[in-house]
Protein backbone atom coordinates (compact mmCIF):
# COMPACT_ATOMS: atom_id res chain seq x y z
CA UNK A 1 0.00 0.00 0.00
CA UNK A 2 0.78 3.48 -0.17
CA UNK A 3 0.27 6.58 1.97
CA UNK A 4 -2.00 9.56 0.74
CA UNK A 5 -1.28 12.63 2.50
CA UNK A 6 -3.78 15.06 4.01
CA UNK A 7 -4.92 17.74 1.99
CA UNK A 8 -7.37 19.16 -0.84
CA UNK A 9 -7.66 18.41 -4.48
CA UNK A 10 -9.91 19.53 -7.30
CA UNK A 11 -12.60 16.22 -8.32
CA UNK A 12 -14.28 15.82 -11.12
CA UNK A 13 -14.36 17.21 -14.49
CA UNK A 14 -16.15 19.07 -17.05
CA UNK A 15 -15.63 20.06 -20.72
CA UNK A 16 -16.90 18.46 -24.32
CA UNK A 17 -15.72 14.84 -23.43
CA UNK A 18 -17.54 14.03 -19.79
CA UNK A 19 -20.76 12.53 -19.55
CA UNK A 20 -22.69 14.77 -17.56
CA UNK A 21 -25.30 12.34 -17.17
CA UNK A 22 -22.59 10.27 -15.03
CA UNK A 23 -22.28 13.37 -12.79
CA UNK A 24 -18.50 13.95 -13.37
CA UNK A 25 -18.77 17.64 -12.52
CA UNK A 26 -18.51 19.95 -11.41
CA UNK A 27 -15.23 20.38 -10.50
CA UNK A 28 -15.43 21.05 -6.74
CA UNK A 29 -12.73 21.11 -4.02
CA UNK A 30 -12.06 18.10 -1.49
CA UNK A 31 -10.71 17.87 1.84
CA UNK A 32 -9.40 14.69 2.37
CA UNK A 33 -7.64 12.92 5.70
CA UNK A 34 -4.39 11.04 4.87
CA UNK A 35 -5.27 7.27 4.19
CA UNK A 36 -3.34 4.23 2.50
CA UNK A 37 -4.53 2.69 -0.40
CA UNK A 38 -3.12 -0.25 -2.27
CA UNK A 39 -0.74 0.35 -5.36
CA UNK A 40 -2.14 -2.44 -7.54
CA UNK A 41 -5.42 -3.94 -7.85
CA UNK A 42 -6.34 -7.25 -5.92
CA UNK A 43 -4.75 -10.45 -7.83
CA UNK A 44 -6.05 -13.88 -8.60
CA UNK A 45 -3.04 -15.38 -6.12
CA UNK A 46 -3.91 -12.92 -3.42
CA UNK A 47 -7.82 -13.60 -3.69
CA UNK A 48 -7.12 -17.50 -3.53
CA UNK A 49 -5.37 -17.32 -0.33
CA UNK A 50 -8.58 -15.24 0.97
CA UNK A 51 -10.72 -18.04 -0.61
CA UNK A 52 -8.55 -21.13 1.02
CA UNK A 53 -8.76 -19.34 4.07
CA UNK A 54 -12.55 -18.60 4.60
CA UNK A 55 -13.94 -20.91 1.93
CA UNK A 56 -15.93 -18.14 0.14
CA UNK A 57 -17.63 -18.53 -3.03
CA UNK A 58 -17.99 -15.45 -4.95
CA UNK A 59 -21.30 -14.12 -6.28
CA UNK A 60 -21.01 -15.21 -9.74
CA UNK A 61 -20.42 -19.07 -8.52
CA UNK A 62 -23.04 -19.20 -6.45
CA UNK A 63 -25.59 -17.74 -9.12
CA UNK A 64 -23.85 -20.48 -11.81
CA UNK A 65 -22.55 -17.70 -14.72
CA UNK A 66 -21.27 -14.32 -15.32
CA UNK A 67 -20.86 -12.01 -18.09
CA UNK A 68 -17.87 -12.41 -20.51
CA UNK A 69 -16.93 -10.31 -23.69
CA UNK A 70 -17.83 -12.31 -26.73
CA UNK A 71 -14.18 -12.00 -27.87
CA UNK A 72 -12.69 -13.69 -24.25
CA UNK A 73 -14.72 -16.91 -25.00
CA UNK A 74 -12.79 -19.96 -26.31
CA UNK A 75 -13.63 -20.10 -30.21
CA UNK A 76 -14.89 -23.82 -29.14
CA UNK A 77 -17.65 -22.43 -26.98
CA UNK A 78 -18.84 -19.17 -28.68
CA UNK A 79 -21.00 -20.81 -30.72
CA UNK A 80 -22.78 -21.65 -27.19
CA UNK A 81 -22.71 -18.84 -25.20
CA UNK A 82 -25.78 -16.92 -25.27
CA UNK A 83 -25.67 -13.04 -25.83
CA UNK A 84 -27.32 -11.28 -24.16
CA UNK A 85 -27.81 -7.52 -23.99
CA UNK A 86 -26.52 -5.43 -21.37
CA UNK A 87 -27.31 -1.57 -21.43
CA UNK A 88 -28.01 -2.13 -24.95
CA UNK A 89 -24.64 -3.78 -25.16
CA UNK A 90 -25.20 -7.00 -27.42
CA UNK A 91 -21.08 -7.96 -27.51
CA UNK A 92 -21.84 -9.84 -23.98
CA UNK A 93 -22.71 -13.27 -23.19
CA UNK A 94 -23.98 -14.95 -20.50
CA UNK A 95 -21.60 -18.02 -19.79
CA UNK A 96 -22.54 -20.69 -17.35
CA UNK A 97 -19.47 -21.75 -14.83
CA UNK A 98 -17.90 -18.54 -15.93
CA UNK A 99 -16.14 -17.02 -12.68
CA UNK A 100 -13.06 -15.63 -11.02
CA UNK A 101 -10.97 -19.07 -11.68
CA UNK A 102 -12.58 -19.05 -15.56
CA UNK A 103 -13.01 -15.90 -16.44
CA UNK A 104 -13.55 -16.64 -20.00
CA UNK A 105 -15.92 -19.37 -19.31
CA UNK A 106 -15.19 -23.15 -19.27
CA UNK A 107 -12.11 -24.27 -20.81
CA UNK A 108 -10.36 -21.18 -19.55
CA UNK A 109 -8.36 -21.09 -16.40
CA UNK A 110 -5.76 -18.52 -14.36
CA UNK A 111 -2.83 -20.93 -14.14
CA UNK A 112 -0.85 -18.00 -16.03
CA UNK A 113 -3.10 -15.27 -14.33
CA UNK A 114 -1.66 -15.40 -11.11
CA UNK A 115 -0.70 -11.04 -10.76
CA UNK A 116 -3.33 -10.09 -13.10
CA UNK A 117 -6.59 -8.46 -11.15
CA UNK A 118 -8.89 -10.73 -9.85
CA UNK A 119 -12.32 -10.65 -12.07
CA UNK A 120 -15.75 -11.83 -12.00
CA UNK A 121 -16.28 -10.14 -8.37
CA UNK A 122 -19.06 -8.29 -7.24
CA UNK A 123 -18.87 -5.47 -5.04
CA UNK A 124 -20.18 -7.66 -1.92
CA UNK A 125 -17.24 -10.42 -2.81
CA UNK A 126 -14.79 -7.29 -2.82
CA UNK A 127 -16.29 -6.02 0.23
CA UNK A 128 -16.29 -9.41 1.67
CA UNK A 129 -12.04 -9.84 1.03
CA UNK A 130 -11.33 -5.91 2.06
CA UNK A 131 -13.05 -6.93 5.36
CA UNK A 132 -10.68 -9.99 5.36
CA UNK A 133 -7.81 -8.51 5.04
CA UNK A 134 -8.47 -5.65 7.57
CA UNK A 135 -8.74 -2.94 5.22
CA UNK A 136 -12.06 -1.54 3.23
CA UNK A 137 -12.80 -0.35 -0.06
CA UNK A 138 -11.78 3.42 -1.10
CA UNK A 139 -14.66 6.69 -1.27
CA UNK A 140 -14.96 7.45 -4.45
CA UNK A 141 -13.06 10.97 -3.74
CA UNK A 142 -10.23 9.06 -2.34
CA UNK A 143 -10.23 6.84 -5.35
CA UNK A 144 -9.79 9.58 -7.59
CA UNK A 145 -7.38 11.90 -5.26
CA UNK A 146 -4.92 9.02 -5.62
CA UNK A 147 -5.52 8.23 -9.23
CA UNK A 148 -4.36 11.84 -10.57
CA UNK A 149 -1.18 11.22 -8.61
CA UNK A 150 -0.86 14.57 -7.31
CA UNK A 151 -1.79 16.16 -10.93
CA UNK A 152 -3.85 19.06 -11.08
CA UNK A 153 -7.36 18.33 -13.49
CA UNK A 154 -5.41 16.25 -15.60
CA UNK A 155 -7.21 13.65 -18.29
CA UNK A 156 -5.11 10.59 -16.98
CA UNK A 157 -2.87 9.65 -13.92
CA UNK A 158 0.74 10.78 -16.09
CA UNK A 159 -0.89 13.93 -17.83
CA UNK A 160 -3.04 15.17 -20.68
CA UNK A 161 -1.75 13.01 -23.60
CA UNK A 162 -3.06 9.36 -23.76
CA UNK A 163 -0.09 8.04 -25.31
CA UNK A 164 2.81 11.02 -24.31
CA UNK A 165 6.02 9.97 -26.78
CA UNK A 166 3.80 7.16 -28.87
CA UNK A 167 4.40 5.24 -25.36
CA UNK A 168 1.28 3.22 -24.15
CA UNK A 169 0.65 4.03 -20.69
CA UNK A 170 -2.56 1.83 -19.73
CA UNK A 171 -4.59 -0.83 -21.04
CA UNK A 172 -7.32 -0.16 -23.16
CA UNK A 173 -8.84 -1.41 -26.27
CA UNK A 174 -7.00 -0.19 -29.82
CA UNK A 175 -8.66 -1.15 -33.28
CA UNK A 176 -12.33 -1.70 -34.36
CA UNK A 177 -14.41 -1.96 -31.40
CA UNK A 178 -15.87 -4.98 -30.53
CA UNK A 179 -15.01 -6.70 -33.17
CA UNK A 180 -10.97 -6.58 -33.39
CA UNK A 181 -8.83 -4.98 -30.64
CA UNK A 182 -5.57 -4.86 -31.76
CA UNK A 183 -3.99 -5.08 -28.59
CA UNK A 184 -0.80 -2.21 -29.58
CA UNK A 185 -0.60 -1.99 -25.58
CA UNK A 186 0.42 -5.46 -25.29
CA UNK A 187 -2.91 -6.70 -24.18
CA UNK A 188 -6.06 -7.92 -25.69
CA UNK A 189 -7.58 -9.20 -22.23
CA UNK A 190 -6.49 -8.20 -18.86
CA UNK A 191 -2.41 -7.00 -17.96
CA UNK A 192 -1.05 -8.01 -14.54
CA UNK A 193 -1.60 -5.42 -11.94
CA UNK A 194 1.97 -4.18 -12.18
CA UNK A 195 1.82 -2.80 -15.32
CA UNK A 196 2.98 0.07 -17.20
CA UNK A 197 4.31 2.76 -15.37
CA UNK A 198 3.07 3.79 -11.81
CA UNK A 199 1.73 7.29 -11.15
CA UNK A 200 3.16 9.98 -8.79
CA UNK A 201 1.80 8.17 -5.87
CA UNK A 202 2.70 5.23 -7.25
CA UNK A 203 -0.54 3.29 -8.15
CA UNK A 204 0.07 0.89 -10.98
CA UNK A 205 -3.31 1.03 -13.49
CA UNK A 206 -5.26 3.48 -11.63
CA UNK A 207 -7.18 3.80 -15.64
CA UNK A 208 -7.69 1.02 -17.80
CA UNK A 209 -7.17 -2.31 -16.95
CA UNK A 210 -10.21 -3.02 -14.61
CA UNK A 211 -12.75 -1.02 -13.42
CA UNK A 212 -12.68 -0.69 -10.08
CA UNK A 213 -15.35 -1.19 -7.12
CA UNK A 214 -15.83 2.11 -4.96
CA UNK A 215 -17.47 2.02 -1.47
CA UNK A 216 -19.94 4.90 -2.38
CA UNK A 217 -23.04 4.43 -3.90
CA UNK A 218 -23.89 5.75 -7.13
CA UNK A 219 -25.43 9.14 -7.61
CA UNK A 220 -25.43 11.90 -10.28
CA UNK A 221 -26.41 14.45 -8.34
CA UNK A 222 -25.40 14.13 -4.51
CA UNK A 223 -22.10 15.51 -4.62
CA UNK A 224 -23.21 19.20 -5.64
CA UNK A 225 -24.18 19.79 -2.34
CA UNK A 226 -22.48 17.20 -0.27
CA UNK A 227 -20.16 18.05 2.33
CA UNK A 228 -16.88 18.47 1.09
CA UNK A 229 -14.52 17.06 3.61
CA UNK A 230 -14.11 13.33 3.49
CA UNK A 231 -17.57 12.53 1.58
CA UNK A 232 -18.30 8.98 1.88
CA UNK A 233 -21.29 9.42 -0.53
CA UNK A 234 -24.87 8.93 -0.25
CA UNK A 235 -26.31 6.90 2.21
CA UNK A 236 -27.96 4.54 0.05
CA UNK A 237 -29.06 3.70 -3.29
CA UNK A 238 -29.37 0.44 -6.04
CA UNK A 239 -25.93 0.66 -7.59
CA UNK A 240 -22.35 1.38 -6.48
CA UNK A 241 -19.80 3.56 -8.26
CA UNK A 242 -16.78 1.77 -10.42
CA UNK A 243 -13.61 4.18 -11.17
CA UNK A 244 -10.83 3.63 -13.81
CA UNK A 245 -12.66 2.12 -17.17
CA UNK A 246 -11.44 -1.15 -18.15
CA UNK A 247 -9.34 -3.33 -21.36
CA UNK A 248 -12.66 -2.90 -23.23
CA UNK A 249 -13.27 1.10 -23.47
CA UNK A 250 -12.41 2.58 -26.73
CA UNK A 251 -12.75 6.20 -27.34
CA UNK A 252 -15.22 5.40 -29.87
CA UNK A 253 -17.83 4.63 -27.21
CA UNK A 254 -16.64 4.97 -23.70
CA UNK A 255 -14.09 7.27 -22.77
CA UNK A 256 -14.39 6.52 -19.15
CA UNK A 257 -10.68 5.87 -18.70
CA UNK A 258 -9.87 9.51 -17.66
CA UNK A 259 -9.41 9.99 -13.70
CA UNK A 260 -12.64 12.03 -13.52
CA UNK A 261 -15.09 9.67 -15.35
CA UNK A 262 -17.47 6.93 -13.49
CA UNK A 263 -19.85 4.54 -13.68
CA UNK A 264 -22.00 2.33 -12.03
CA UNK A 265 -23.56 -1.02 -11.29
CA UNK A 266 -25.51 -3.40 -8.74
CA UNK A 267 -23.61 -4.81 -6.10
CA UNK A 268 -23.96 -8.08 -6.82
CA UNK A 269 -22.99 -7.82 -10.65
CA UNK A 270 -19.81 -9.28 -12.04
CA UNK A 271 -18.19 -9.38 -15.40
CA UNK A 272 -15.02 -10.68 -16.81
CA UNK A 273 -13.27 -6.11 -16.57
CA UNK A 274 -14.19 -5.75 -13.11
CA UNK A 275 -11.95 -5.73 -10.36
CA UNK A 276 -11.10 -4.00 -7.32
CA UNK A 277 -7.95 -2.18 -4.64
CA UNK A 278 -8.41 -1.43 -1.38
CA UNK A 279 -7.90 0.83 1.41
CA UNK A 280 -7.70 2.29 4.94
């Protein structure tokens, strides 16, 4: 982990590219206490020595399947899978047995996954290891204080420029979205969680990657007249806010990969780009 110190930053973000449905802005300052958060997301190693321990069984086992990319299904099964749509989203397919150990679906495995994020996890399973491990998961203003890295407003943890120098900084989908990614990042699927350079602060894929559970729930409104020191978000709600965008957003259709984006979803969905760090 790493120590954030005490102070303010500016949050959110406004300007032609946000989504002001999402509620990125305004920009408002935050007070923030100093807190630790952990460098890289949680890895498949680290959440089967949570699982050996306790003997959970994640969300998406217990309900049988989870939702993979079409394109992260072996060739053999695709045929199989049935697509469903998501948010309009008809690239997804429901897979049965797919889960954190298969996150492609039967006849897929993490043998060669071991430091690559954990997937498949709901926010309750991330909750659930966080609570484990003594720690918690991050507000949504400490997520994003230690995502810029100490950066004023910039797009992305390093700076303005997505790829500063032709040099690939995170992982995100390049090529003809959904249909071929070329992976010119090095990755077509999930990186390990040590990837790429680490920002000022040194978190390693604070944006791309795998989005990333938040403790807050989701609203696009609260914050413009929520308390601005240490907001822990609303105090309820049907979805909880994900940070960070994942190996599947292309500018073509979701940009959400800059610091100041964010989404949603229920807390007990899972899919094969969702992941989660923790903190305290």
């Amino acid at each position: 982990m790493v120590e954030i110190p005490a102070g303010s930053f500016r949050m959110g973000a406004e300007g032609p590219e946000t989504w002001p449905a999402d509620g990125e802005g305004p920009v408002r300052e935050i007070a923030l206490d100093a807190y630790w958060i952990d460098r890289c997301c949680v890895t498949n190693v680290q959440f089967e020595r949570f699982v050996a321990e306790t003997k959970y069984q994640t969300e998406a086992e217990r309900f049988g399947w989870s939702f993979v990319f079409h394109n992260q299904i072996p060739k053999v099964h695709r045929k199989r899978a049935r697509l469903e749509t998501v948010m309009d989203l008809d690239w997804w397919a429901r897979v049965d047995r797919a889960d954190w150990r298969k996150p492609g679906g039967p006849g897929t495995n993490i043998k060669k996954l071991a430091e690559h994020p954990v997937v498949h996890i709901s926010w309750n399973d991330a909750a659930a290891y966080a609570q484990w491990a003594g720690k918690r998961l991050p507000t949504e203003a400490e997520w994003e204080k230690a995502a810029r890295g100490g950066l004023d407003q910039a797009r992305y943890p390093w700076g303005d420029e997505l790829t500063p120098d032709g040099k690939h900084r995170c992982n995100i989908w390049q090529g003809n979205f959904p249909e071929h990614d070329s992976g010119a990042d090095g990755y077509t699927s999930t990186a390990p969680a040590k990837s790429f350079r680490a920002n000022e602060f040194g978190l390693y894929n604070a944006v791309g990657n795998v989005w990333e559970w938040i403790a807050d729930w989701f609203d696009p409104t609260w914050h413009v007249d929520a308390e601005k020191s240490n907001p822990k978000g609303p105090g309820n709600g049907i979805e909880r806010v994900i940070r960070g965008g994942s190996y599947l957003c292309h500018d073509s259709y979701c940009n959400r990969y800059r610091v100041g984006a964010r989404s949603k979803n229920t807390p007990d969905s899972a899919t094969c780009h969702m992941g989660f760090r923790c903190a305290l």
